[in-house]
Protein backbone atom coordinates (compact mmCIF):
# COMPACT_ATOMS: atom_id res chain seq x y z
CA UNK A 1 41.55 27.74 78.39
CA UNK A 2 38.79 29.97 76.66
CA UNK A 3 39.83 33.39 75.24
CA UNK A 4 37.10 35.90 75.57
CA UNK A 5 35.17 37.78 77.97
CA UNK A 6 32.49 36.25 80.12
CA UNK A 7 28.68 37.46 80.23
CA UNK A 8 29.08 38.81 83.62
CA UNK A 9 32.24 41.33 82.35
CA UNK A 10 30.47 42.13 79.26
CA UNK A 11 28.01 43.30 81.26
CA UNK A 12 29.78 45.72 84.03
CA UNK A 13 31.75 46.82 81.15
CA UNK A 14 28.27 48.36 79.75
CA UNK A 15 26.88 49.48 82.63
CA UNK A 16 29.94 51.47 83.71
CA UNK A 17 30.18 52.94 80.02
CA UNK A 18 26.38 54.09 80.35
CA UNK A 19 26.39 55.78 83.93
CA UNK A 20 29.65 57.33 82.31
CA UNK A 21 27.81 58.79 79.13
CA UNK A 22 24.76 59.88 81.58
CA UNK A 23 27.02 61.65 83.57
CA UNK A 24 29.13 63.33 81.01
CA UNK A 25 25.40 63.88 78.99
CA UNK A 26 24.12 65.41 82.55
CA UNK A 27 27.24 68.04 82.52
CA UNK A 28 26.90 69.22 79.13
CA UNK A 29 22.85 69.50 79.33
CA UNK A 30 23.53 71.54 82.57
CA UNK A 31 26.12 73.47 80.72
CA UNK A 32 23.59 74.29 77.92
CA UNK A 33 20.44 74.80 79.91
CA UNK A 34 23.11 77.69 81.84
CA UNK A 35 24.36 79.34 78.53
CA UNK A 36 20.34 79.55 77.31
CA UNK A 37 19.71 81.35 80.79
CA UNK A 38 22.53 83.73 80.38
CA UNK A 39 21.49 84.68 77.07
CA UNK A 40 17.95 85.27 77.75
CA UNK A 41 19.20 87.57 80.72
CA UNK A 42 21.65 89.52 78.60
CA UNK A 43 18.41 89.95 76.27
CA UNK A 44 16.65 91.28 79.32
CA UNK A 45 19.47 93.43 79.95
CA UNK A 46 19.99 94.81 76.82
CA UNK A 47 16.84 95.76 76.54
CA UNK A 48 16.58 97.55 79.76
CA UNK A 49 20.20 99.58 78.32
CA UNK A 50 18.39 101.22 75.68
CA UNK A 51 15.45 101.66 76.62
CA UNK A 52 17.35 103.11 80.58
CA UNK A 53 19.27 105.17 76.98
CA UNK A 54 16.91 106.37 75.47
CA UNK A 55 15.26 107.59 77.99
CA UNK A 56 18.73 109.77 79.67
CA UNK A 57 18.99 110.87 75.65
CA UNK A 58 15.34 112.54 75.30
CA UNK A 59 15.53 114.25 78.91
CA UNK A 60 18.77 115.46 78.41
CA UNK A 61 18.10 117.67 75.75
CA UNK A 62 14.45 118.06 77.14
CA UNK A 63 13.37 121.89 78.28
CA UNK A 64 10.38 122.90 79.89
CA UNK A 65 9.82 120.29 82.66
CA UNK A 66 6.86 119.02 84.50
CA UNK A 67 7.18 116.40 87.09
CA UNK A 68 4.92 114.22 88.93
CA UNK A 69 6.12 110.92 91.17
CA UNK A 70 5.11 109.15 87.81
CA UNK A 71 5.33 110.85 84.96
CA UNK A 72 7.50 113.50 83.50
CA UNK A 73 6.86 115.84 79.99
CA UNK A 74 8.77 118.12 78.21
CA UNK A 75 9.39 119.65 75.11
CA UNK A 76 12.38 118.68 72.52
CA UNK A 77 15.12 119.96 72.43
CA UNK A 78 13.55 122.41 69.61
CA UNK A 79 10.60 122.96 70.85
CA UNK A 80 9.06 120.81 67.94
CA UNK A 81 7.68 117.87 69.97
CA UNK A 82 6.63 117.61 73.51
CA UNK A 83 7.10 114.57 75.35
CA UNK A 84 5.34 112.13 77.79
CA UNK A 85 6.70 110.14 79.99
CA UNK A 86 4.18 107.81 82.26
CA UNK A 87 3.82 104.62 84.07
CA UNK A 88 0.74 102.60 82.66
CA UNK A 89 0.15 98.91 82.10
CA UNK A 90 3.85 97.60 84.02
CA UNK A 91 5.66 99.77 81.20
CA UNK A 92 6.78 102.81 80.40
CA UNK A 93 4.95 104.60 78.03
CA UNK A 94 6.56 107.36 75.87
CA UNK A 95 4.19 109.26 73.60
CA UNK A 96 5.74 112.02 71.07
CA UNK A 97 2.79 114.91 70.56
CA UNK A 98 3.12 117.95 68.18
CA UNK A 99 2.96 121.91 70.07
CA UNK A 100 -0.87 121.33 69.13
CA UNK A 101 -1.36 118.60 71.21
CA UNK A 102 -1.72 116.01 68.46
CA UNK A 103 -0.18 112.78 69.32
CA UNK A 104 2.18 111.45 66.83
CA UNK A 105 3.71 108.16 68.07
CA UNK A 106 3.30 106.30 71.48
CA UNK A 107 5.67 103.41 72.11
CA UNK A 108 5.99 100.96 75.39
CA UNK A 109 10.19 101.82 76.31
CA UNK A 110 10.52 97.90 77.19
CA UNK A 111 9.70 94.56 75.67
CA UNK A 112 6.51 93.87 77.65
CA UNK A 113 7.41 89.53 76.57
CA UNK A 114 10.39 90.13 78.83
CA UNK A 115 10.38 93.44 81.31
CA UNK A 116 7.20 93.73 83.48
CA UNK A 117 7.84 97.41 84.93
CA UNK A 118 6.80 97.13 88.73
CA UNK A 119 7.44 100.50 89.38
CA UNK A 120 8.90 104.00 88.38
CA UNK A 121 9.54 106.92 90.42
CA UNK A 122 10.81 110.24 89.03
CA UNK A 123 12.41 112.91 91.37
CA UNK A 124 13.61 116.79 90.50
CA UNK A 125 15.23 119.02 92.53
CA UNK A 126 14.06 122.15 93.69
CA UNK A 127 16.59 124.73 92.59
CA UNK A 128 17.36 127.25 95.56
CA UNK A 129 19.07 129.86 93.87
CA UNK A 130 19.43 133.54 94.01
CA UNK A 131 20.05 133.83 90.21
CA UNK A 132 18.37 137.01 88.93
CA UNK A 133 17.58 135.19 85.90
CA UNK A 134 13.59 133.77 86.15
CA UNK A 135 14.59 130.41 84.31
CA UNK A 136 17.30 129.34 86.51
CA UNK A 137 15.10 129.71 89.50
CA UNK A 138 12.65 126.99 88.46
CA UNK A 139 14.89 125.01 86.24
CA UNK A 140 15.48 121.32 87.32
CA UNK A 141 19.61 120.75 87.38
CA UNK A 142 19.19 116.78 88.17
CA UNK A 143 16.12 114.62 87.76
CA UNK A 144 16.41 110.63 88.78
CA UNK A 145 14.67 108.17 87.46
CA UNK A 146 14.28 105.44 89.93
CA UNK A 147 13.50 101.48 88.33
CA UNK A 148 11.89 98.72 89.65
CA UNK A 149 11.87 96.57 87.21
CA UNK A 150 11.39 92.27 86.48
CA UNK A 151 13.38 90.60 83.90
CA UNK A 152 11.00 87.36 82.66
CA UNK A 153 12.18 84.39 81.32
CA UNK A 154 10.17 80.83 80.79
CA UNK A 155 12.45 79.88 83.16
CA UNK A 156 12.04 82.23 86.06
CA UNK A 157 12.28 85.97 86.59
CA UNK A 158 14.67 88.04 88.08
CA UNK A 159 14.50 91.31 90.17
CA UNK A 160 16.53 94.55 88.65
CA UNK A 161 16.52 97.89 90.76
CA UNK A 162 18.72 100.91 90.15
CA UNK A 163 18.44 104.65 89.44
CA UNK A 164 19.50 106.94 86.35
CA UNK A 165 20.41 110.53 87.36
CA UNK A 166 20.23 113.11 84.43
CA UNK A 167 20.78 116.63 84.35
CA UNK A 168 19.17 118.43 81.67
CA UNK A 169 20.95 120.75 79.56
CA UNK A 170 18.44 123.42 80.31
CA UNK A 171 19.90 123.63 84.00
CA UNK A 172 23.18 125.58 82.37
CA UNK A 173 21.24 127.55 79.77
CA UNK A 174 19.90 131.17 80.99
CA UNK A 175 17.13 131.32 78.38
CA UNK A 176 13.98 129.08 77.74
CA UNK A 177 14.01 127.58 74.43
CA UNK A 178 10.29 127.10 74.56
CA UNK A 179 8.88 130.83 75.00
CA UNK A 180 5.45 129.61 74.81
């Protein structure tokens, strides 16, 4: 009697060790390729938070509102800077100009390598009030900013709706900061 294994055993003995390694390699690719996903979406997301932020922020303290379906301006909360808001290019655009007019800064609100803005709505209410003060009769108390937005990643994208509601500060103020 020989001790030892034969070819044949040798042989199963490898192949069963090999599908096991391809399997268990398999799992933990999968399980990577799924963490890389998730972090590119909480990117995404992140970035959608504060620019969705920043956004609440400036309009919040904003005073002096005009509103179209698209695009919104305002002055600051000071009356230093006036604001626009628009919808250009699958972004939002925010450009910062001086009480002459002058722009100062224009910025794109999301990464435009990872949120393609399909569209942006902006509603107001119409105050109905019999206030005898003039600037609470035309004073927005809620606007909403309504998203439509794609989060893009090499590998796929990823459809994000929702709506921001934001009522200005100037809605319980009597007076007009900006008496232009």
């Amino acid at each position: 009697m020989k001790k030892g294994f034969t070819l044949l055993e040798i042989s199963l003995v490898i192949l069963l060790a090999g599908l096991l390694m391809i399997v268990v390699s398999n799992f933990y690719l999968g399980i990577i390729k799924a963490l890389i996903i998730a972090d590119v979406f909480q990117n995404a997301l992140e970035n959608v938070k504060m620019g969705s932020e920043k956004i609440f922020r400036i309009t919040k303290y904003g005073w002096d509102f005009k509103v179209t379906s698209t695009q919104i301006s305002f002055y600051d909360r000071n009356c230093d800077y006036r604001y626009l808001l628009s919808f250009r290019n699958n972004n939002l655009i925010l450009e910062k100009e001086d009480v002459k007019g002058n722009l100062i800064e224009s910025e794109e609100i999301f990464d435009p390598q990872i949120i393609k803005v399909k569209d942006f709505r902006i509603y107001k209410d119409k105050p109905l009030t019999t206030e005898t003060f003039f600037y609470f009769q035309y004073a927005p108390k809620i606007i909403i900013y309504f998203y439509d937005l794609e989060l893009k990643t090499k590998i796929g994208t990823s459809s994000l709706i929702f709506e921001q509601g934001v009522a200005p500060l100037n809605s319980v103020q009597n007076i007009s900061l900006c008496s232009l």
